[in-house]
N, C-alpha and C. Protein backbone atom coordinates (compact mmCIF):
# COMPACT_ATOMS: atom_id res chain seq x y z
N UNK A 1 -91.52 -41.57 50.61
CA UNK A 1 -91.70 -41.01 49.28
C UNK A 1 -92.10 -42.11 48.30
N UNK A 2 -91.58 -43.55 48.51
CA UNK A 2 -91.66 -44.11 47.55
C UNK A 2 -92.86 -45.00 48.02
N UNK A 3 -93.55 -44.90 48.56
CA UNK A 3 -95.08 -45.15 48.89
C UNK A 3 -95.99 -44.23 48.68
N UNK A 4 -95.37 -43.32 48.52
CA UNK A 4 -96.35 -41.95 48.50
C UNK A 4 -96.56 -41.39 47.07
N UNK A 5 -95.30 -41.51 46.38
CA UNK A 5 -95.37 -41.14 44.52
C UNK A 5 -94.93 -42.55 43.80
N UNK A 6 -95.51 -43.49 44.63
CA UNK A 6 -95.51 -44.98 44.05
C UNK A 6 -95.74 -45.14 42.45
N UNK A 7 -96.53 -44.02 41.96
CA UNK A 7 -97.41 -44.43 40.73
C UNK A 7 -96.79 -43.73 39.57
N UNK A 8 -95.53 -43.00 40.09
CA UNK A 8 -95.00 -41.60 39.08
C UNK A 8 -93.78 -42.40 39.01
N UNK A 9 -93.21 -42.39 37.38
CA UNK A 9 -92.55 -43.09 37.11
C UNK A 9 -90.74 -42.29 36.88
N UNK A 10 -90.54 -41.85 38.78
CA UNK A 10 -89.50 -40.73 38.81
C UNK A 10 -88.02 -41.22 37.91
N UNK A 11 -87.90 -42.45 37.29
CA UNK A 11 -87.15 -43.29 37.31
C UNK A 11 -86.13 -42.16 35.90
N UNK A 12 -86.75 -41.48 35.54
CA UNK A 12 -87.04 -41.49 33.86
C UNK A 12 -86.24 -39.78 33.94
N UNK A 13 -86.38 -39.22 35.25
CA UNK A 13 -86.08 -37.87 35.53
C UNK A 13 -84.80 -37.80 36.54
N UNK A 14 -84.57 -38.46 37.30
CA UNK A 14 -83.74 -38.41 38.58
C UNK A 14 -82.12 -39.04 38.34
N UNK A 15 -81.55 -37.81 38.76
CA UNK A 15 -79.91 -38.52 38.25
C UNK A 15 -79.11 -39.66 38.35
N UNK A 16 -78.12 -39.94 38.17
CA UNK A 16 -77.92 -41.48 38.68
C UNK A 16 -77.80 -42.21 39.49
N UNK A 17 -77.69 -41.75 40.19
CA UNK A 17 -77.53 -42.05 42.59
C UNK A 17 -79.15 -42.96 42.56
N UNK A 18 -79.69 -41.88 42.26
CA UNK A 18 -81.21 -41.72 43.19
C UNK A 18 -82.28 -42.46 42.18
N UNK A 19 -81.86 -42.50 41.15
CA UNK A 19 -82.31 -43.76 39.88
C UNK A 19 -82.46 -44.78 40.20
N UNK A 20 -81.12 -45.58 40.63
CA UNK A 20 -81.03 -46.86 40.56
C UNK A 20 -82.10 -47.07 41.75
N UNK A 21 -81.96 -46.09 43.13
CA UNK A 21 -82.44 -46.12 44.04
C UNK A 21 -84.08 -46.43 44.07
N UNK A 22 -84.35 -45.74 43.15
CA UNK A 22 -85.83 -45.65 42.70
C UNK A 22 -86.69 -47.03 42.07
N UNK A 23 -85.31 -47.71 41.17
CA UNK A 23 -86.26 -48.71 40.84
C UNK A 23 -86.07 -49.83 41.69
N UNK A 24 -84.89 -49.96 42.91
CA UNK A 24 -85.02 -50.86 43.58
C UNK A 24 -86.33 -50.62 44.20
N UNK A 25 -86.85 -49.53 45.01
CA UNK A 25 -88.31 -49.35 45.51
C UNK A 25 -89.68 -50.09 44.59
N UNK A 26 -89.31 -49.48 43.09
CA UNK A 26 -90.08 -50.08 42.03
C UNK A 26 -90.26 -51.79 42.09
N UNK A 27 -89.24 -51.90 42.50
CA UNK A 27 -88.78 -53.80 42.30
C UNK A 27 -89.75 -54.13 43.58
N UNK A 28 -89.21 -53.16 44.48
CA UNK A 28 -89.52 -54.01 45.94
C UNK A 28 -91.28 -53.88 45.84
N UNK A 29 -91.90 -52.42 45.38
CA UNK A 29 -93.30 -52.53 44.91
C UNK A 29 -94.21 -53.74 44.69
N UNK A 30 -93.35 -54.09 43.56
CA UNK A 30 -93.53 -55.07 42.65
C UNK A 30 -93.73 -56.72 43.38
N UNK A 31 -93.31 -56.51 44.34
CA UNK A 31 -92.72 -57.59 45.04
C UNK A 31 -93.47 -57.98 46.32
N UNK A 32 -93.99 -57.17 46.55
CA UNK A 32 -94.87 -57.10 48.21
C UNK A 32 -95.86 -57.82 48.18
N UNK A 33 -96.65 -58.36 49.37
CA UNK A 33 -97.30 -59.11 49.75
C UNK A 33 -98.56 -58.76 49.12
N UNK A 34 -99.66 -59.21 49.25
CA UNK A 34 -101.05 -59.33 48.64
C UNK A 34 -101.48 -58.21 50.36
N UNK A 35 -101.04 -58.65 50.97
CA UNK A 35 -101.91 -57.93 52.58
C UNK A 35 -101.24 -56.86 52.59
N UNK A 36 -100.12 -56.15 52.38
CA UNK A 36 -99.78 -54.44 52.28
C UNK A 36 -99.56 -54.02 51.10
N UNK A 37 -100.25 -54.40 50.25
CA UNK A 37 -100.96 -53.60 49.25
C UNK A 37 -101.31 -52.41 48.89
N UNK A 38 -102.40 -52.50 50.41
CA UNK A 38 -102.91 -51.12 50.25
C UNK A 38 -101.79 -49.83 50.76
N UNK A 39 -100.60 -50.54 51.18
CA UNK A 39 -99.54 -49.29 51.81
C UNK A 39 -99.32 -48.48 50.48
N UNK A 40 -99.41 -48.84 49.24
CA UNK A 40 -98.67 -48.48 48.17
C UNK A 40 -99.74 -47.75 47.02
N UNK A 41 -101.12 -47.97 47.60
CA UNK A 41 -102.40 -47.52 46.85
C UNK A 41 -102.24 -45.81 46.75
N UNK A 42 -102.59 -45.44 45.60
CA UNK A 42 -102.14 -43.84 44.84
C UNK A 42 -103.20 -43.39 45.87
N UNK A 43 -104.11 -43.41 46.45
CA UNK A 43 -105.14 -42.49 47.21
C UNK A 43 -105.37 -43.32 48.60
N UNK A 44 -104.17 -42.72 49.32
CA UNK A 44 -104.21 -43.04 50.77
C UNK A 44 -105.67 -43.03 51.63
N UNK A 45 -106.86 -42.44 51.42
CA UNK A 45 -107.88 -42.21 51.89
C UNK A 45 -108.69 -43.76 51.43
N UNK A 46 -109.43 -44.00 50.26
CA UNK A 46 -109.25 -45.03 50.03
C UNK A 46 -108.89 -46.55 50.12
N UNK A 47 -107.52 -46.84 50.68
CA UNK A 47 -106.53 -47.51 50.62
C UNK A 47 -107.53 -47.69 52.78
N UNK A 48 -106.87 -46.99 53.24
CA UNK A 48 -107.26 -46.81 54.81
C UNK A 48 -108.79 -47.15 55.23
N UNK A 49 -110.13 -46.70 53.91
CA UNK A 49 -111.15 -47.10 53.60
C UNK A 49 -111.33 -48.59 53.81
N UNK A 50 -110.84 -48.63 52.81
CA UNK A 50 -110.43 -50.58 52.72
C UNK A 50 -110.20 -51.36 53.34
N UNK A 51 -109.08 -50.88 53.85
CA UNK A 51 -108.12 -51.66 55.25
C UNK A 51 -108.94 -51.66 56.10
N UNK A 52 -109.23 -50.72 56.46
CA UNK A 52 -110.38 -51.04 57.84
C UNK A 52 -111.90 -51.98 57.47
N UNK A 53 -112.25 -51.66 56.40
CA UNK A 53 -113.86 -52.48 55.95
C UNK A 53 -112.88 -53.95 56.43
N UNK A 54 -111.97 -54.63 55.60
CA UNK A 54 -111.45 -55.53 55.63
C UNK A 54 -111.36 -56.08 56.57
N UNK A 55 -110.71 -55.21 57.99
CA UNK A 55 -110.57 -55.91 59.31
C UNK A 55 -111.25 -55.67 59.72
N UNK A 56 -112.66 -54.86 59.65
CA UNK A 56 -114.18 -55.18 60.35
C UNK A 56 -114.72 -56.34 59.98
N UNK A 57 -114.44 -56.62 58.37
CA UNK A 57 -114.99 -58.47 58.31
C UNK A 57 -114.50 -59.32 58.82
N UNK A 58 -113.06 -59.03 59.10
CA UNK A 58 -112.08 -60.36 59.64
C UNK A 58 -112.76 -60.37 60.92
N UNK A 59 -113.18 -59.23 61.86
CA UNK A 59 -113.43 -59.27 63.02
C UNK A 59 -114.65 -59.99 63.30
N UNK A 60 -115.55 -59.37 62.19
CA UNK A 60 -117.20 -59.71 62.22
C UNK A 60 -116.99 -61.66 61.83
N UNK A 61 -116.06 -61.87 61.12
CA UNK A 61 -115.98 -63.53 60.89
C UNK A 61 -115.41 -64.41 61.68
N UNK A 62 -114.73 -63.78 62.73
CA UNK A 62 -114.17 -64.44 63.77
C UNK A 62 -115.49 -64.39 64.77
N UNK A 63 -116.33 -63.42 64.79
CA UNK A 63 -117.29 -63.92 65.44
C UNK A 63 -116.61 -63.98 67.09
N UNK A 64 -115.49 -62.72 67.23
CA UNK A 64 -114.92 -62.80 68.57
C UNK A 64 -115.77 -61.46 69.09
N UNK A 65 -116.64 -62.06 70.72
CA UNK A 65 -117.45 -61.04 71.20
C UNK A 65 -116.77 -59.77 71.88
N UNK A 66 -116.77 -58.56 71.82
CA UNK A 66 -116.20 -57.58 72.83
C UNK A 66 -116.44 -57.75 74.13
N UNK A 67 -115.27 -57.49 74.77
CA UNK A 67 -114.94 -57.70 76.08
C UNK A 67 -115.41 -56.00 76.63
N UNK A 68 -115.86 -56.52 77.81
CA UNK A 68 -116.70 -55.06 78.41
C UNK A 68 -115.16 -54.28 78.53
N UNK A 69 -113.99 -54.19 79.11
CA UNK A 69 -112.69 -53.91 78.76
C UNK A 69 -112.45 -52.90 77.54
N UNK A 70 -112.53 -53.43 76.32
CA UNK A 70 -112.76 -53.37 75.18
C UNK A 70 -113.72 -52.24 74.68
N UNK A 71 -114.81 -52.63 74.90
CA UNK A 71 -115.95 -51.49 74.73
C UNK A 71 -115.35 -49.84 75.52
N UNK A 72 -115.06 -50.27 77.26
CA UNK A 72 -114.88 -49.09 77.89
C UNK A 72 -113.68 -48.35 77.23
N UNK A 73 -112.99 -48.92 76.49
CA UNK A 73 -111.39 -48.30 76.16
C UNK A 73 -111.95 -47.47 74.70
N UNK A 74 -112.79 -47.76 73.66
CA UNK A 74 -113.71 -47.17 72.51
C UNK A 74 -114.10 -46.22 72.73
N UNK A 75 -114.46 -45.42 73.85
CA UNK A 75 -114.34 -44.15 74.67
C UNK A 75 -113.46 -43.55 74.31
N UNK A 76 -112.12 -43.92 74.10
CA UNK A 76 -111.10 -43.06 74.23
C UNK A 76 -110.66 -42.89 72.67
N UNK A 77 -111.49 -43.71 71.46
CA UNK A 77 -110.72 -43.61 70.32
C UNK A 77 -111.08 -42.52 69.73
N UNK A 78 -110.08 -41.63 68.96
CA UNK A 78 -110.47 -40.47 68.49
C UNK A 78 -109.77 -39.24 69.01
N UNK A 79 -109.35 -39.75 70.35
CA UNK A 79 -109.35 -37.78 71.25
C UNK A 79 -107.73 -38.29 71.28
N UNK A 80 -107.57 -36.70 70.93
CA UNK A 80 -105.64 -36.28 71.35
C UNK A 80 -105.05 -37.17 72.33
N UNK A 81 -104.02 -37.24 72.62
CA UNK A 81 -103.41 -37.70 73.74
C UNK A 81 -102.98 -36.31 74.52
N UNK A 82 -102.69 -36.65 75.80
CA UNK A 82 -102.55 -35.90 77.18
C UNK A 82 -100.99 -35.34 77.20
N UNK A 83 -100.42 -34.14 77.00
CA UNK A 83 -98.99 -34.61 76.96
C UNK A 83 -99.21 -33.29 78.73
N UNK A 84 -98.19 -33.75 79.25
CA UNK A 84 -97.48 -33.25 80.80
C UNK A 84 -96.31 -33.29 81.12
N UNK A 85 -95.65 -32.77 82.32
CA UNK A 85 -95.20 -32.63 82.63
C UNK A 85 -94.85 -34.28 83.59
N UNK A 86 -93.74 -34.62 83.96
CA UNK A 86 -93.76 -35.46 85.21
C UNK A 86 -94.83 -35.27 86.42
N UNK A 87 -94.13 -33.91 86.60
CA UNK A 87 -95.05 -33.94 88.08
C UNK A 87 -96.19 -33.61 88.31
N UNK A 88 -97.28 -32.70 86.86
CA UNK A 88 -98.63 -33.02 87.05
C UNK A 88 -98.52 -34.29 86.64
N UNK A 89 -98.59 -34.95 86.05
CA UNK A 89 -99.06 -36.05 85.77
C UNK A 89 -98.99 -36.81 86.90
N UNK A 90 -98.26 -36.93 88.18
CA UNK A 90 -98.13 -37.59 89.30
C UNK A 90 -99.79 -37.01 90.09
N UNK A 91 -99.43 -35.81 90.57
CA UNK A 91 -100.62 -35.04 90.98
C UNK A 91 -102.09 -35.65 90.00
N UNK A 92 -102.11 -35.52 89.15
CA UNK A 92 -103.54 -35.98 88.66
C UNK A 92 -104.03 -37.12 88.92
N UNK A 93 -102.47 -38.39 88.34
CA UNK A 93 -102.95 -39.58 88.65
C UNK A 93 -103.39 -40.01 90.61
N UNK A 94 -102.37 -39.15 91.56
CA UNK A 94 -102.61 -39.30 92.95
C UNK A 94 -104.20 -38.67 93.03
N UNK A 95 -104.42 -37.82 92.49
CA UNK A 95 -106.10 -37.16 92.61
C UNK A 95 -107.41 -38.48 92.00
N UNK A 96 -107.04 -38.83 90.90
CA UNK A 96 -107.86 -40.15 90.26
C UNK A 96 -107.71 -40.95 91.44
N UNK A 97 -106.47 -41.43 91.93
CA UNK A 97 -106.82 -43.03 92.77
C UNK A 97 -107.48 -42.56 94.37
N UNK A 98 -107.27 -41.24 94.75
CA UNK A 98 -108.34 -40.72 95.52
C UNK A 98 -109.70 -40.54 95.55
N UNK A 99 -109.90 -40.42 94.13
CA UNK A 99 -111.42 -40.31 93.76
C UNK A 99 -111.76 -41.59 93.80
N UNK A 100 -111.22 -42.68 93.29
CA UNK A 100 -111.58 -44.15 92.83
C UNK A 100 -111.25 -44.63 94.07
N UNK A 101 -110.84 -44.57 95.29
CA UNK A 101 -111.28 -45.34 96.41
C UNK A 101 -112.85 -45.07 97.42
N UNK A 102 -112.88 -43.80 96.81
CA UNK A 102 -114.54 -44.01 97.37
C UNK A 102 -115.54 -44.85 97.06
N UNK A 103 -116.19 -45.50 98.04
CA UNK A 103 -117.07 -46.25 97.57
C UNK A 103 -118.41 -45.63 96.71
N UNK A 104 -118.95 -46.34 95.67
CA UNK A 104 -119.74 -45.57 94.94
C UNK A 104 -120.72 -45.17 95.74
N UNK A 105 -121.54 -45.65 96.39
CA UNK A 105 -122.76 -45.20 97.33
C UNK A 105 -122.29 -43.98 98.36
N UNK A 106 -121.07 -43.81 98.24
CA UNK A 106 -120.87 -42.32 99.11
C UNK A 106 -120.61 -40.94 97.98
N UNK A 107 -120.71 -41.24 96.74
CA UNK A 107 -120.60 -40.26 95.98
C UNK A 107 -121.91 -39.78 95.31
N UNK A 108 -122.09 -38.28 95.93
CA UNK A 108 -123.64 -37.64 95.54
C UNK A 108 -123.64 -37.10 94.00
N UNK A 109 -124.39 -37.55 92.92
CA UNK A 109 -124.39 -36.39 91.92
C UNK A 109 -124.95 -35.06 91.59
């Protein structure tokens, strides 16, 4: 909450428990690092905008090349995760390492 209505000054409305409570958050606000900053930015969209441009430059200035590893796993960013059961999930993965011991030149498309 107190990242989220960071900018609304509940301090002024909220009874006395949850007051004091409020401006310690305010304090701690106040107080945070220059690099999570953006945790506390009024327009989360924005804020996530940023953060990422930011660590595409850090990346692009490190000048560190992608690992073919790396690239193949970028495939997967974006899509749901898989949820199962134990025992399909045994069955599927035993079906994958069946498929993946064939040698490629014996598999027709």
């Amino acid at each position: 909450m107190a990242q989220f209505c960071n900018n609304i000054q509940l301090n002024r409305v909220l009874p006395t428990g949850p007051r004091e409570y409020w401006q310690e958050l305010a304090e701690e606000h106040r107080t945070i690092p220059e690099h999570k900053k953006w945790q506390y930015d009024p327009d989360p969209f924005a804020a996530k905008a940023a953060l990422e441009e930011r660590q595409r430059r850090a990346a692009d200035k490190r000048g560190k090349p992608e690992t073919e590893e790396e690239s193949d796993l970028r495939i997967f960013d974006g899509h749901s995760d898989v949820r199962m059961a134990t025992t399909l999930r045994d069955q599927v993965e035993s079906a994958i390492k069946k498929v993946s011991d064939y040698p490629l030149s014996q598999i027709v498309v």
